[in-house]
C-alpha atoms as a PDB file:
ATOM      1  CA  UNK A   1      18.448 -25.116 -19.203  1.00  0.00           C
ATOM      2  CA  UNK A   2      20.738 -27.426 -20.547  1.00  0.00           C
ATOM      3  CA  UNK A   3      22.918 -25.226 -22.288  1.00  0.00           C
ATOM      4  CA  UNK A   4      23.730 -23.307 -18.494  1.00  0.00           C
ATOM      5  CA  UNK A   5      24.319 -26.713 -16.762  1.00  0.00           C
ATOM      6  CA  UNK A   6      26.632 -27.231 -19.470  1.00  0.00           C
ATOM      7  CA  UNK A   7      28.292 -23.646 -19.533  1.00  0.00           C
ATOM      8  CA  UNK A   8      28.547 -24.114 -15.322  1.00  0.00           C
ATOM      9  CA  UNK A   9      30.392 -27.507 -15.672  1.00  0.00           C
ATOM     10  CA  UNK A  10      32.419 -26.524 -18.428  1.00  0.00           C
ATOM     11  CA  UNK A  11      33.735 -23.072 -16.807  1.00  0.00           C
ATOM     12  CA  UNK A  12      33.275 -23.415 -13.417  1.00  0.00           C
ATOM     13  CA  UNK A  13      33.670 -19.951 -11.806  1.00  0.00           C
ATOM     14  CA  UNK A  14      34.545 -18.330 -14.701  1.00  0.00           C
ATOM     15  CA  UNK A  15      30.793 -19.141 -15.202  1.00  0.00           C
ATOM     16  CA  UNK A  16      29.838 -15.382 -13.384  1.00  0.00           C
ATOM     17  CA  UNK A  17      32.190 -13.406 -16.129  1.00  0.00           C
ATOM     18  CA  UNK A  18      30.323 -15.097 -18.796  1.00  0.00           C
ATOM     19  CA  UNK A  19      27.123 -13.606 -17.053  1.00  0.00           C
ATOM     20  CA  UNK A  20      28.771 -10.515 -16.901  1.00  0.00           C
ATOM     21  CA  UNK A  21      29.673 -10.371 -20.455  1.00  0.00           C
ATOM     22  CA  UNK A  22      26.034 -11.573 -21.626  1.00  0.00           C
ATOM     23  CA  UNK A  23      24.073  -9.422 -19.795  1.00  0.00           C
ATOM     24  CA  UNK A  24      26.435  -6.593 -21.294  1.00  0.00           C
ATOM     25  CA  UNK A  25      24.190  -6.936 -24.046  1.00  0.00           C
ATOM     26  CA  UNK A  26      20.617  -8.476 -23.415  1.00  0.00           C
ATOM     27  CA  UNK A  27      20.755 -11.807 -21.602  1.00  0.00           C
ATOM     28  CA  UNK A  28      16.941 -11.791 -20.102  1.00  0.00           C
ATOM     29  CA  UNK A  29      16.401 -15.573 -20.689  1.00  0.00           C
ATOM     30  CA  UNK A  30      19.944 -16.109 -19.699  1.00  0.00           C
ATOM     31  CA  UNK A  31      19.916 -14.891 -16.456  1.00  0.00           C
ATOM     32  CA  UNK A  32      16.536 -16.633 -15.105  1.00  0.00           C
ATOM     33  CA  UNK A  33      18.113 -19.968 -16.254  1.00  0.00           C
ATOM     34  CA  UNK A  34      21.239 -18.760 -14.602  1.00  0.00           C
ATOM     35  CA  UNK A  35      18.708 -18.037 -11.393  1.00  0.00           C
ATOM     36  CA  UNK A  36      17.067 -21.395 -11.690  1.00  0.00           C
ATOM     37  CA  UNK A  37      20.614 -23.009 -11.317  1.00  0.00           C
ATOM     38  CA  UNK A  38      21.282 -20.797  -8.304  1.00  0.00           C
ATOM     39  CA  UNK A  39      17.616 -22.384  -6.654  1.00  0.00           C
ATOM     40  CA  UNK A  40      19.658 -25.978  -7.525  1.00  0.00           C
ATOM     41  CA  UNK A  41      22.764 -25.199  -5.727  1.00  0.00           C
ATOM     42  CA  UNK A  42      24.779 -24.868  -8.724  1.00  0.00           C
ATOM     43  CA  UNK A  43      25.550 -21.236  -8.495  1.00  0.00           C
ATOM     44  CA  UNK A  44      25.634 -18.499  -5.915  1.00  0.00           C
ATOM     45  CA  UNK A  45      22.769 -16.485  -5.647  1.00  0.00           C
ATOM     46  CA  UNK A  46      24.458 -13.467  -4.615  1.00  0.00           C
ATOM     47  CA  UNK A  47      27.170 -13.768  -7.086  1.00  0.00           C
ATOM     48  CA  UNK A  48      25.070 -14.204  -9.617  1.00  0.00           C
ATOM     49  CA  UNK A  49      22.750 -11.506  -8.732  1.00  0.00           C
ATOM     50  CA  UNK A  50      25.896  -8.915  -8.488  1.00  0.00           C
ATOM     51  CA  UNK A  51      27.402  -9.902 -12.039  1.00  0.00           C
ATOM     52  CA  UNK A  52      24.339  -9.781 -13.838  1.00  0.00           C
ATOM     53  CA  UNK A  53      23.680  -5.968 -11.982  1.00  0.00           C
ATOM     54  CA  UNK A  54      27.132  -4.816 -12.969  1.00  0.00           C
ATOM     55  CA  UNK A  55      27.130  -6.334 -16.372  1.00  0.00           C
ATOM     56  CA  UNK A  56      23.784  -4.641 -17.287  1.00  0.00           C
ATOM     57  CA  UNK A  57      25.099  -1.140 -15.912  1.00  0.00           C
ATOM     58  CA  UNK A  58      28.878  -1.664 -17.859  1.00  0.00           C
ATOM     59  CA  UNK A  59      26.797  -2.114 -21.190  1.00  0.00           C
ATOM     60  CA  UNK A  60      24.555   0.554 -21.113  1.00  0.00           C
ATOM     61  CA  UNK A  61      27.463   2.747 -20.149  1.00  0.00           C
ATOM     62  CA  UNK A  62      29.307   1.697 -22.864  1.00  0.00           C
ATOM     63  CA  UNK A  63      26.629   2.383 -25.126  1.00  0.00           C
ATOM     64  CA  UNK A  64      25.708   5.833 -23.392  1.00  0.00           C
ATOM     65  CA  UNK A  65      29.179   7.086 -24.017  1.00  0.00           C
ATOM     66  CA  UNK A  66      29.211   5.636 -27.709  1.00  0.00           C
ATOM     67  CA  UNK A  67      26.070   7.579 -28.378  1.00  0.00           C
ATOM     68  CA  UNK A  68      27.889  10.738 -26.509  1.00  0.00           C
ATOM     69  CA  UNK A  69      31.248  10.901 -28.598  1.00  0.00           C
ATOM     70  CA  UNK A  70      30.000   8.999 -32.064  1.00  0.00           C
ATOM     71  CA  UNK A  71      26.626   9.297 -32.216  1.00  0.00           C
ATOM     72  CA  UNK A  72      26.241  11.030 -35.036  1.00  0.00           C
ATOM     73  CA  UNK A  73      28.653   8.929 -36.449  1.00  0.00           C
ATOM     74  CA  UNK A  74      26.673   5.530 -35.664  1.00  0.00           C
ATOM     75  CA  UNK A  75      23.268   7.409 -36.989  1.00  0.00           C
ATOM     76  CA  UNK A  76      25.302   7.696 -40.322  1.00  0.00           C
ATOM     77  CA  UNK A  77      26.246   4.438 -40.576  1.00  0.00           C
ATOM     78  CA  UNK A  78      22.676   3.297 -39.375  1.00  0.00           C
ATOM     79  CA  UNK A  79      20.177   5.774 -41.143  1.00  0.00           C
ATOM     80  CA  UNK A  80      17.630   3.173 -39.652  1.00  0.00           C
ATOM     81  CA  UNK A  81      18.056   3.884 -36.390  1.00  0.00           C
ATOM     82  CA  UNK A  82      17.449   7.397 -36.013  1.00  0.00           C
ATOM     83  CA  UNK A  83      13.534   7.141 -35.703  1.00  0.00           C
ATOM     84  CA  UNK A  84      14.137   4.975 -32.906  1.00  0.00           C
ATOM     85  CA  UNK A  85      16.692   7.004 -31.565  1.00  0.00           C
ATOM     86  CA  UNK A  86      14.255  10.181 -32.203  1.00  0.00           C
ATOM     87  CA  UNK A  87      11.380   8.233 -30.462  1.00  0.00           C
ATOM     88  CA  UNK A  88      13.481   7.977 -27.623  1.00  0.00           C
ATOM     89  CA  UNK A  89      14.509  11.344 -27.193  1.00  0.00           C
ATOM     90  CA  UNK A  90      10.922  12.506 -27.118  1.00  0.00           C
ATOM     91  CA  UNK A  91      10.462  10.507 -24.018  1.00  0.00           C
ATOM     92  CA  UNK A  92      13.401  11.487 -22.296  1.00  0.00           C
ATOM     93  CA  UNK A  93      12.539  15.181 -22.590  1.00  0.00           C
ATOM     94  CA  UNK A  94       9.615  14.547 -20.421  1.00  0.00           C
ATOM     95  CA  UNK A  95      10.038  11.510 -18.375  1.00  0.00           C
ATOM     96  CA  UNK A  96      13.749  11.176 -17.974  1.00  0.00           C
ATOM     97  CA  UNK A  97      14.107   9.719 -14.214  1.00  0.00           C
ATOM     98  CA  UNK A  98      11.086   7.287 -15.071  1.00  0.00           C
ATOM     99  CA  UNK A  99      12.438   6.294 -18.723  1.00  0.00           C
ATOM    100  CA  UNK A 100      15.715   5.486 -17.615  1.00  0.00           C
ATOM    101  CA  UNK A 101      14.525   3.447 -14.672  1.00  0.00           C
ATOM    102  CA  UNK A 102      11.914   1.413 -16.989  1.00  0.00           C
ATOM    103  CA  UNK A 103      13.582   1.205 -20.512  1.00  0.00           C
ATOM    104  CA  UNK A 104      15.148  -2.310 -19.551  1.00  0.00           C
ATOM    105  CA  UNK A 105      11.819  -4.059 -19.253  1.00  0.00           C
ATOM    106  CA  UNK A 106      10.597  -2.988 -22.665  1.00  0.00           C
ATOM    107  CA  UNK A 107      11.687  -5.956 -25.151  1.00  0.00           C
ATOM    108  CA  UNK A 108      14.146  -4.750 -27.889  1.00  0.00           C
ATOM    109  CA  UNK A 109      14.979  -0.826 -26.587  1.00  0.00           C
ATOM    110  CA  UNK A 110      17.370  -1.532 -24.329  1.00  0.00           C
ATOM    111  CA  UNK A 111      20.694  -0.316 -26.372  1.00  0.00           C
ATOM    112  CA  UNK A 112      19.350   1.957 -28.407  1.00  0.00           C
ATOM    113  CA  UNK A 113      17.971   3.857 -25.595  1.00  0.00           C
ATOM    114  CA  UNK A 114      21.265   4.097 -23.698  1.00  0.00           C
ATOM    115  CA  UNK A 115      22.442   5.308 -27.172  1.00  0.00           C
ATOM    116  CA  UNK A 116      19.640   7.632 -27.493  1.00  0.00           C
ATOM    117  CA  UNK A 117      20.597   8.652 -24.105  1.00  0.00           C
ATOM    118  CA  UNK A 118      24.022   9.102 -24.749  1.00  0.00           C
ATOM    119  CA  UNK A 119      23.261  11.900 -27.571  1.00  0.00           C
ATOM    120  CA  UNK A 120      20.955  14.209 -25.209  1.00  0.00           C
ATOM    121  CA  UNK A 121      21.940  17.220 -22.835  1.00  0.00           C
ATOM    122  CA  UNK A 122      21.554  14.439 -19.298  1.00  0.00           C
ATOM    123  CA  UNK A 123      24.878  14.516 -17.457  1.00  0.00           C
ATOM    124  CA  UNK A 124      27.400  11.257 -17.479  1.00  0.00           C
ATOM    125  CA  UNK A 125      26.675  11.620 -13.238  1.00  0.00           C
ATOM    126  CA  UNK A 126      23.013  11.471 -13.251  1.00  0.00           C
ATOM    127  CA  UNK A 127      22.603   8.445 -15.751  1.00  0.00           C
ATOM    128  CA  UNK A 128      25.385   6.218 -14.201  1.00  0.00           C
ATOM    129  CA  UNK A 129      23.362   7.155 -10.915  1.00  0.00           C
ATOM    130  CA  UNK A 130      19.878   6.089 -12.480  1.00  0.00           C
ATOM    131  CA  UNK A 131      21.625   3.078 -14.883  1.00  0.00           C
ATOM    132  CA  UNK A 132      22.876   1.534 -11.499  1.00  0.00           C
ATOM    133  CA  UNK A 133      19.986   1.681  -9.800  1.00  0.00           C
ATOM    134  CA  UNK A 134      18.044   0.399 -13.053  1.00  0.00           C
ATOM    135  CA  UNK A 135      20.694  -1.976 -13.474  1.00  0.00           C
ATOM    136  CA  UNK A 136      19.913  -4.098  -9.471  1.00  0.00           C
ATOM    137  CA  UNK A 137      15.832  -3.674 -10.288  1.00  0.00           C
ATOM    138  CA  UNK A 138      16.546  -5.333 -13.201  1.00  0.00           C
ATOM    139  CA  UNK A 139      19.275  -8.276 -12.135  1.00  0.00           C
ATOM    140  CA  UNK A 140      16.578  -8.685  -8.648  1.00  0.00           C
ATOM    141  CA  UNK A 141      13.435  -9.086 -11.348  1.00  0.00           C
ATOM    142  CA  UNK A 142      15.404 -12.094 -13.797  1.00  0.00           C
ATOM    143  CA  UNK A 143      17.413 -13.749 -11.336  1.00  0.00           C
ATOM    144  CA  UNK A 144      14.821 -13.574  -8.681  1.00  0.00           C
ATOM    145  CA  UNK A 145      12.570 -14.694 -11.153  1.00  0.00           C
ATOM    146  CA  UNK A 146      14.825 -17.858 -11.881  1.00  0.00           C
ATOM    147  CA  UNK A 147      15.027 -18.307  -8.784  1.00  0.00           C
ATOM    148  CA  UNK A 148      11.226 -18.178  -7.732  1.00  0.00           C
ATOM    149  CA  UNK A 149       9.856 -19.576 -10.507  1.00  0.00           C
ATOM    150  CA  UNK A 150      12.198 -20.682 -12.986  1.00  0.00           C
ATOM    151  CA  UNK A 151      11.409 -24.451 -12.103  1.00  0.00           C
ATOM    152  CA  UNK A 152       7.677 -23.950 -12.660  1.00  0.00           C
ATOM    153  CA  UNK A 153       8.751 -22.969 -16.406  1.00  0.00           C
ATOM    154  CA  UNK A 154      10.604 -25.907 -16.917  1.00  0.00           C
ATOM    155  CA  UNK A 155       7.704 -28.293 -15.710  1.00  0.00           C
ATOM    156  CA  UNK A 156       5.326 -26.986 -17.555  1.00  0.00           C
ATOM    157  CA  UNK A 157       7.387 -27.365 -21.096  1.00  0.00           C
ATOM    158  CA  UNK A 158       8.936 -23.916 -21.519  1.00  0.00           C
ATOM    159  CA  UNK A 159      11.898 -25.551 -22.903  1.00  0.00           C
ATOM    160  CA  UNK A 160      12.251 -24.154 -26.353  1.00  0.00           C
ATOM    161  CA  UNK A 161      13.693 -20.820 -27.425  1.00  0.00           C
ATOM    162  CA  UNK A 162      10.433 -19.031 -28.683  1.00  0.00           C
ATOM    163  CA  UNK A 163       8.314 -20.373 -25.453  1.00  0.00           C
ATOM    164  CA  UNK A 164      10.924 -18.887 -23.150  1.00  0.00           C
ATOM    165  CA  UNK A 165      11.221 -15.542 -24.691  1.00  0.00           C
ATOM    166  CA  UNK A 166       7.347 -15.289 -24.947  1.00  0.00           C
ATOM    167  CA  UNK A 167       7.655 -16.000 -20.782  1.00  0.00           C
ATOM    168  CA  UNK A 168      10.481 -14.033 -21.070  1.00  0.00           C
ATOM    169  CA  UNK A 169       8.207 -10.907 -22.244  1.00  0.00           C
ATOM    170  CA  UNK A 170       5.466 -11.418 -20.267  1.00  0.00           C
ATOM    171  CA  UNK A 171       7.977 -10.930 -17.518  1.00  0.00           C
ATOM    172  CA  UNK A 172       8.932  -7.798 -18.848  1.00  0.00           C
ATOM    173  CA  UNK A 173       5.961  -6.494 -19.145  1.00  0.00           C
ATOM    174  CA  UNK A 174       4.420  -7.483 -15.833  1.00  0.00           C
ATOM    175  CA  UNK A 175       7.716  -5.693 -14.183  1.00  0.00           C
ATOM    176  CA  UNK A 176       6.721  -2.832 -16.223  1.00  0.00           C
ATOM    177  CA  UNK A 177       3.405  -2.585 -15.225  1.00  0.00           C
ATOM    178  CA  UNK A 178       4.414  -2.702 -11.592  1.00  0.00           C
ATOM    179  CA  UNK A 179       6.940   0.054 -11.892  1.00  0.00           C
ATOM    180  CA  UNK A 180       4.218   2.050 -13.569  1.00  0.00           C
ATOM    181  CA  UNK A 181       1.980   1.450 -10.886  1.00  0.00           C
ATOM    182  CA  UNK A 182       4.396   2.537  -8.370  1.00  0.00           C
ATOM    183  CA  UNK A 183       5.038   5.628 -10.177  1.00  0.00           C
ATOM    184  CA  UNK A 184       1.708   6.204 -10.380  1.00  0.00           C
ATOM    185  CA  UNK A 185       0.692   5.911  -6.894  1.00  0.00           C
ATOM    186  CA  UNK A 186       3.686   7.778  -5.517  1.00  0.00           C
ATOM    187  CA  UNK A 187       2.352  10.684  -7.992  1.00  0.00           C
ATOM    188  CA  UNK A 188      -0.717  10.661  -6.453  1.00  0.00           C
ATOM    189  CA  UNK A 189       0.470  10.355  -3.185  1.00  0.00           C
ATOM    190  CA  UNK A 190       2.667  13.322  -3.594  1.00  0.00           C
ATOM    191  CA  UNK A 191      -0.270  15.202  -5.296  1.00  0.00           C
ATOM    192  CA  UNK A 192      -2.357  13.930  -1.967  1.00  0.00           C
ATOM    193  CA  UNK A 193      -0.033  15.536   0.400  1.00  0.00           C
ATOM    194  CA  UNK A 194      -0.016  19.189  -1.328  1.00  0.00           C
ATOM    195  CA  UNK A 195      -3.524  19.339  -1.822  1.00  0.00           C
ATOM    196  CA  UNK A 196      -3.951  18.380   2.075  1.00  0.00           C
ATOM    197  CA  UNK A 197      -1.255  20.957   2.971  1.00  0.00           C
ATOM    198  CA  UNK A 198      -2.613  23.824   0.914  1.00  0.00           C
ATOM    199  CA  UNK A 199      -5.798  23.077   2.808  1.00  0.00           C
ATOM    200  CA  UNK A 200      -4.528  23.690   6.081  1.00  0.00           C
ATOM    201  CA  UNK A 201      -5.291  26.880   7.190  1.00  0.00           C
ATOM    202  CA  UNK A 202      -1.978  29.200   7.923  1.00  0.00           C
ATOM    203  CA  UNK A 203      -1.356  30.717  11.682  1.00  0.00           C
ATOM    204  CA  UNK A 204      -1.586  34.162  11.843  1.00  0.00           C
ATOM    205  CA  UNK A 205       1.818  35.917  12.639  1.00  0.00           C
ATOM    206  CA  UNK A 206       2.468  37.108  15.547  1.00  0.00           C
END
């Protein structure tokens, strides 16, 4: 928490590029210190919320057209990769909408997915569609969680690194498990609904 107070004082405004910028990349335990500072008056909200949205969607744009144009390339350079990147692909093929909505809350995948992304048959339009609205689930989840609950951390002696990514995590996975479960219910929801509509019987035609 520190090292944001300090990185606020230091840059002022410029503070909500840097956030833009870091959550490019990752930026998780960054952004619910960043939201803890917005509870404290130190930031706005809003602002905050917005630059950490948009620099989550510009990275994993960047990355999905760096996996579209030099993918092969990259896998070349990085034999490593390509059983992640393989992995990946095999999920997209049958859970596309669901994976790229959900990929951001499990620790570690983030770039490579967009990468892996990047190198299958989904058009530029539908991802930037689906990355943007991954992009504000995500920013609402860590700075929201700052926000909410970023103080209770802090009093109960979250201060080092490897405490606040194990929160950090747990975070993840909780907002994971909720997006699951709304998947899940919506599926049998939907399900619900044609089973009751096939039951009704037809009117005869006139």
């Amino acid at each position: 928490m520190e090292h944001i107070n300090s990185l606020i004082q230091q840059n002022g405004d410029l503070f909500y590029l840097i956030t833009f910028i870091w959550t490019a990349l990752e930026g998780e335990t960054f952004v619910i210190f960043a939201g803890l500072a917005a509870q404290r008056g130190l930031l706005d909200f809003h602002l905050l919320f917005i630059c950490a949205a948009l620099g989550s969607l510009f990275g994993d744009q960047v990355f999905f057209f760096i996996g579209r144009y030099f993918g092969l390339r990259v896998i070349k350079r990085y034999p490593k990769l390509e059983p992640k990147l393989q992995k990946v692909t095999g999920i997209l093929e049958k859970y596309s909408t669901s994976f790229i909505l959900s990929y951001r809350f499990m620790y570690g995948v983030r770039n490579v997915s967009a990468l892996a992304i990047g190198m299958s048959h989904l058009t530029w339009r539908r991802f930037f569609a689906l990355n943007a609205l991954a992009s504000l689930l995500w920013s609402l989840v860590f700075c929201g969680g700052g926000y909410l609950f970023g103080d209770i951390m802090e009093r109960l002696g979250f201060g080092d690194e490897e405490s606040v990514n194990f929160e950090v995590r747990n975070l993840m996975i909780a907002a994971l498990g909720l997006f699951i479960l709304f998947i899940v219910l919506r599926y049998f929801h939907a399900k619900s609904q044609k089973n009751n509509e096939a039951a009704e019987p037809k009117e005869p035609k006139a």
